[in-house]
Protein backbone atom coordinates (compact mmCIF):
# COMPACT_ATOMS: atom_id res chain seq x y z
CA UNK A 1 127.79 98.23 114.13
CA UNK A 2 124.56 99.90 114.53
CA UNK A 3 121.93 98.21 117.05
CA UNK A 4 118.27 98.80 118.10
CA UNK A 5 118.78 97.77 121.81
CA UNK A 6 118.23 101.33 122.59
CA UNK A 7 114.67 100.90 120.99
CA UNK A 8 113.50 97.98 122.03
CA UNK A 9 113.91 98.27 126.11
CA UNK A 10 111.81 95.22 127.73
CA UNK A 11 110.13 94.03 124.51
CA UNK A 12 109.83 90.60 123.47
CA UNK A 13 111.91 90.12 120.83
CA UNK A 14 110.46 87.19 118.18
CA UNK A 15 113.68 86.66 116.93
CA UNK A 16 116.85 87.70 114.66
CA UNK A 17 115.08 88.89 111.39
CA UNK A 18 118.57 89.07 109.28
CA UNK A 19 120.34 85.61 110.74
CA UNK A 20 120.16 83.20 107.92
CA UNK A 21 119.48 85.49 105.10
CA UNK A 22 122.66 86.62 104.59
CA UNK A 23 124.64 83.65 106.01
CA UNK A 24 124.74 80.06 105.67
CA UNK A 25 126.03 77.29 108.07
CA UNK A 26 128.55 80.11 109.72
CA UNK A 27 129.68 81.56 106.17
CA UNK A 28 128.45 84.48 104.69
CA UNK A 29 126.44 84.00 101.00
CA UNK A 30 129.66 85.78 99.25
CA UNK A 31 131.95 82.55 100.50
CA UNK A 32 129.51 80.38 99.40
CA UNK A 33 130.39 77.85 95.93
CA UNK A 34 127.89 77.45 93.56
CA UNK A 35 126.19 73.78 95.21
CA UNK A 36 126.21 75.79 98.68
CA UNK A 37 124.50 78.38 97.18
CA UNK A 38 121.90 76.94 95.60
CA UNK A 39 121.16 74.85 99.11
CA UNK A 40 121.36 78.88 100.62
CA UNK A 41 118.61 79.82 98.50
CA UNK A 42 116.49 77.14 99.20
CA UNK A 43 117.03 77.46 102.76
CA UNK A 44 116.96 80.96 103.56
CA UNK A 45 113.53 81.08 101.99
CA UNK A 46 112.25 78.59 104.24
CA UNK A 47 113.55 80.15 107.25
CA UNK A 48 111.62 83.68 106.01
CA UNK A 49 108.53 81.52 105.82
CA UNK A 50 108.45 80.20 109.12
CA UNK A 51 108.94 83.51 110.54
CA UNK A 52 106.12 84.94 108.07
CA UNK A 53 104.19 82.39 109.78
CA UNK A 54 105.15 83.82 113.45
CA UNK A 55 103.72 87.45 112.57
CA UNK A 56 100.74 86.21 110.96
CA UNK A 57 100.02 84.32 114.19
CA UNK A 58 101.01 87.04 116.20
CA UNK A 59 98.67 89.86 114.08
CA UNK A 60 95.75 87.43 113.86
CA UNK A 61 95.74 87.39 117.53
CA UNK A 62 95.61 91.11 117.75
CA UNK A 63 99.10 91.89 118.36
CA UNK A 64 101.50 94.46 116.56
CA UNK A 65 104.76 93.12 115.70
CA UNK A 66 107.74 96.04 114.71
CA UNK A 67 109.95 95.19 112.33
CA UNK A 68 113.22 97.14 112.65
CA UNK A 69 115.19 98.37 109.16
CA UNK A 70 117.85 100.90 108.63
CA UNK A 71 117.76 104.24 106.59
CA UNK A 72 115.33 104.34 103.91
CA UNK A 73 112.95 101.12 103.90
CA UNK A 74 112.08 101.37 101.05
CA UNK A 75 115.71 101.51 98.77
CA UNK A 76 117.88 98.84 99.81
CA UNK A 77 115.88 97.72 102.66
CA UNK A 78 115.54 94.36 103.03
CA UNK A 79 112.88 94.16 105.59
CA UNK A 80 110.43 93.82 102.46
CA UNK A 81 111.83 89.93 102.61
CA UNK A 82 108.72 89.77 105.62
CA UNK A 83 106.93 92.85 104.32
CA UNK A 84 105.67 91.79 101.08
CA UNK A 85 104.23 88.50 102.84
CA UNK A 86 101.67 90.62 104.82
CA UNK A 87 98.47 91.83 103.87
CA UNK A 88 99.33 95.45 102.60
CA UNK A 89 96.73 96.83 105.23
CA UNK A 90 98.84 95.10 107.86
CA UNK A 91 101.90 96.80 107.25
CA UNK A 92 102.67 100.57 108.25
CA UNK A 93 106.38 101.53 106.69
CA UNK A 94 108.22 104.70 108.72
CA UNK A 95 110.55 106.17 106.35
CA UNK A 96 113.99 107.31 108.26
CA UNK A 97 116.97 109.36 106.99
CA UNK A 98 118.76 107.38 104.11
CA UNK A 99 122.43 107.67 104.16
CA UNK A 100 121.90 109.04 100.52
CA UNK A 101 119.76 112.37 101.59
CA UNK A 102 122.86 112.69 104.65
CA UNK A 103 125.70 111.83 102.24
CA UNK A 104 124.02 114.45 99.51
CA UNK A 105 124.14 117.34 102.93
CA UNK A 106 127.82 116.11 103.71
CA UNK A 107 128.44 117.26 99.77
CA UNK A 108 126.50 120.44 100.06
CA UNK A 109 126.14 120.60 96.09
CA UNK A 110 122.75 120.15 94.17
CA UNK A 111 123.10 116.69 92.42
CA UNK A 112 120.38 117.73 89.68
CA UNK A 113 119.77 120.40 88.43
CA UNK A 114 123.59 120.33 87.42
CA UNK A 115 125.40 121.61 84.50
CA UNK A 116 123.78 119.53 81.68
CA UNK A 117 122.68 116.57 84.13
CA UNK A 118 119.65 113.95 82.64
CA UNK A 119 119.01 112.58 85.30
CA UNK A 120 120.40 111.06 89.19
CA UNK A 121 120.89 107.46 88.98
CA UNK A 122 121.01 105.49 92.05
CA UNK A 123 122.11 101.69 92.18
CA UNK A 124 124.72 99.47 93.09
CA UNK A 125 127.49 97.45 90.94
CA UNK A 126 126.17 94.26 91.35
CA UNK A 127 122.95 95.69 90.30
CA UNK A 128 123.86 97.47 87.12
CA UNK A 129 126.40 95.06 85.68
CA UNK A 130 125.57 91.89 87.29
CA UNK A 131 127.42 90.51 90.31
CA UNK A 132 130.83 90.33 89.05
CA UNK A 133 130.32 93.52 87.32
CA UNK A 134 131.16 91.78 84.05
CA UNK A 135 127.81 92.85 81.89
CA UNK A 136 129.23 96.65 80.89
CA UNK A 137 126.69 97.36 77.97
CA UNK A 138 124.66 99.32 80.46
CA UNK A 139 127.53 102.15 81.24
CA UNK A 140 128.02 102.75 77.34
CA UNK A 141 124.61 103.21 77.35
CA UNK A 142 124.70 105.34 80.36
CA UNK A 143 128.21 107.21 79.22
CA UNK A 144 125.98 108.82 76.21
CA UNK A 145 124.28 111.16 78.83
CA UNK A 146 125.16 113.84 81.50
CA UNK A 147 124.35 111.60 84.54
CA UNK A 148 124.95 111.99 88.43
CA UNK A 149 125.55 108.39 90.35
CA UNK A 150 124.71 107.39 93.12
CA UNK A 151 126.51 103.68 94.04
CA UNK A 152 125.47 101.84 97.25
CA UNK A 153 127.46 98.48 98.25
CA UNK A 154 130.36 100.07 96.16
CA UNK A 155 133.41 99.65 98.29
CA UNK A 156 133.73 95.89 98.35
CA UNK A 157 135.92 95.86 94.78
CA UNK A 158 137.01 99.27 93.81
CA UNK A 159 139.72 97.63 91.22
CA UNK A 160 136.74 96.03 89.10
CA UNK A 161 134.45 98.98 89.44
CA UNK A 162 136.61 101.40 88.72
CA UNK A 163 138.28 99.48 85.67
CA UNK A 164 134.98 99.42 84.52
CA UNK A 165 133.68 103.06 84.67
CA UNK A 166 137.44 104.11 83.22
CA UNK A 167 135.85 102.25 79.93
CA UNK A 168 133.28 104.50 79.46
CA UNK A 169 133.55 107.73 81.96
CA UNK A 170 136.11 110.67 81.82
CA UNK A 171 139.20 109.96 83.58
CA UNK A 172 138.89 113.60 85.50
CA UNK A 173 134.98 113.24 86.40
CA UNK A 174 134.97 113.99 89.96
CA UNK A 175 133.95 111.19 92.70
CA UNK A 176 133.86 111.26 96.14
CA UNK A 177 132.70 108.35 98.91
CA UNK A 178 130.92 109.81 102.35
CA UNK A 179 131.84 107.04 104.73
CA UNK A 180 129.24 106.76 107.64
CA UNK A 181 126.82 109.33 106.45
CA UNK A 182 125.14 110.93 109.17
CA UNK A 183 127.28 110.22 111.99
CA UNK A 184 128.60 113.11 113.35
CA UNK A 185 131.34 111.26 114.88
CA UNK A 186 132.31 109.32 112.28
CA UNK A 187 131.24 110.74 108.74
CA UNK A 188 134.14 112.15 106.88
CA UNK A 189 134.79 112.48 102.36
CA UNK A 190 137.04 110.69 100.24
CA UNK A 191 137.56 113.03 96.98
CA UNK A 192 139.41 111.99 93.99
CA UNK A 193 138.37 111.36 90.10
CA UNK A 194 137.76 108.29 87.61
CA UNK A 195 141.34 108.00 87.29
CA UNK A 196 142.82 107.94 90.66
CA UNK A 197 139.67 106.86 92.83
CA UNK A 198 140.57 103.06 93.03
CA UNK A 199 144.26 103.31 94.33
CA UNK A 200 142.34 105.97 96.96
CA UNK A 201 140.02 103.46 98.02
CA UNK A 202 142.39 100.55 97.50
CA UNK A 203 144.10 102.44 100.81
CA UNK A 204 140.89 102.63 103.38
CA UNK A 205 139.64 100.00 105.54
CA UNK A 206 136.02 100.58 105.66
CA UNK A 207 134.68 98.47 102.64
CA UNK A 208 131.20 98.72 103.45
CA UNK A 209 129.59 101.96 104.99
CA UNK A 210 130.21 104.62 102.38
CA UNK A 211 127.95 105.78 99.73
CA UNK A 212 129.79 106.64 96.11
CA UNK A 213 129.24 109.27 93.83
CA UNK A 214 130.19 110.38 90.56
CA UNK A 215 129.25 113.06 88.56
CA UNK A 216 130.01 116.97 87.40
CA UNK A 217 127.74 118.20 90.11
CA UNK A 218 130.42 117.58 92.61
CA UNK A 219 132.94 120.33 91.27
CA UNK A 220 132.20 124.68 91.24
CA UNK A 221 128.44 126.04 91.08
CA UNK A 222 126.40 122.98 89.74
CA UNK A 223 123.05 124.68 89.97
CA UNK A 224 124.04 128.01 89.18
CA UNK A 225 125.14 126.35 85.56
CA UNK A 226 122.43 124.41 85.24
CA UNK A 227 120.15 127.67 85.14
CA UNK A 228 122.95 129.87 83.14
């Protein structure tokens, strides 16, 4: 669990920014049924409001309110529930190290230029083919060109994912998860392929702090062949 007490010292603290965005009535969103969930939605928007409402007051009066995130800010960073509220000349964003430019060093290969690569690709599952990863038009689209992937939030159901990606991807295209990217103490690579990468993961406990990838660029002298 990574916390910002370490940060913060004596500051005030306003309040919790992720409680009740990501949980409802002591369950998280991905327990809740589909009547729960639409009484989440409502709810969890009117709990961002109020708070809005808190840093407006708070800025109006002269104040500076910090807002702390994780990584990159700006790619899966869900501070912008508060930050696209604000009056863009309110708001100062401080880009940190994403776990994708740390995972990429862990690798130590050139994701693009690559062999024949288009183009890097970064997304998660529920993104791409919808949450249950059931809407698979999108990789035969994608299998047509030379791609390296980048897969955040891709842990949770290896079986489905990787059921999927056998439909469209090579079975020997190399993959690899970095699990706690830029931890020193902690980071360490998962290697395997399209075909044998879900009974791999199927084995590990962490199901959340690893980033995927797939692609060529993982295997010999990617940039080297890219140039030759």
């Amino acid at each position: 669990m990574v916390t910002f007490d370490e940060f913060i010292g004596d500051k005030s603290v306003l309040f919790d920014p992720w409680k009740g965005l990501w949980d409802y009535k002591g369950k998280s969103y991905r327990e809740l049924g589909k009547e729960e969930r639409a009484r989440f939605d409502v709810e969890r928007f009117r709990v961002r409001d109020k708070r809005v409402e808190q840093i407006k007051d708070l800025l109006s009066r002269g104040k500076d309110v910090g807002l702390l995130d994780s990584g990159n800010p700006c790619l899966f960073g869900p501070s912008h529930w508060y930050v696209e509220q604000l009056d863009h000349d309110d708001v100062v964003i401080i880009p940190g190290m994403g776990c994708d430019a740390a995972a990429m060093a862990a690798l130590g290969k050139s994701t693009i230029p690559a062999y024949d690569t288009r183009f890097v690709m970064q997304t998660a599952p529920m993104f791409l083919m919808n949450r249950n990863m059931e809407d698979r038009r999108i990789l035969k689209d994608l299998g047509k060109y030379p791609t390296t992937m980048v897969l955040y939030m891709a842990l949770r159901d290896p079986e489905n994912l990787f059921a999927a990606l056998k439909e469209t991807l090579p079975l020997d295209m190399p993959c690899a998860v970095v699990y706690w990217a830029g931890h020193p103490d902690k980071q360490r690579i998962l290697r395997g392929r399209v075909a044998d990468m879900e009974q791999k993961l199927s084995k590990e406990k962490e199901g959340f702090m690893g980033l995927l990838f797939i692609g060529r660029f993982l295997e010999g002298k990617p940039y080297e062949a890219a140039k030759k």
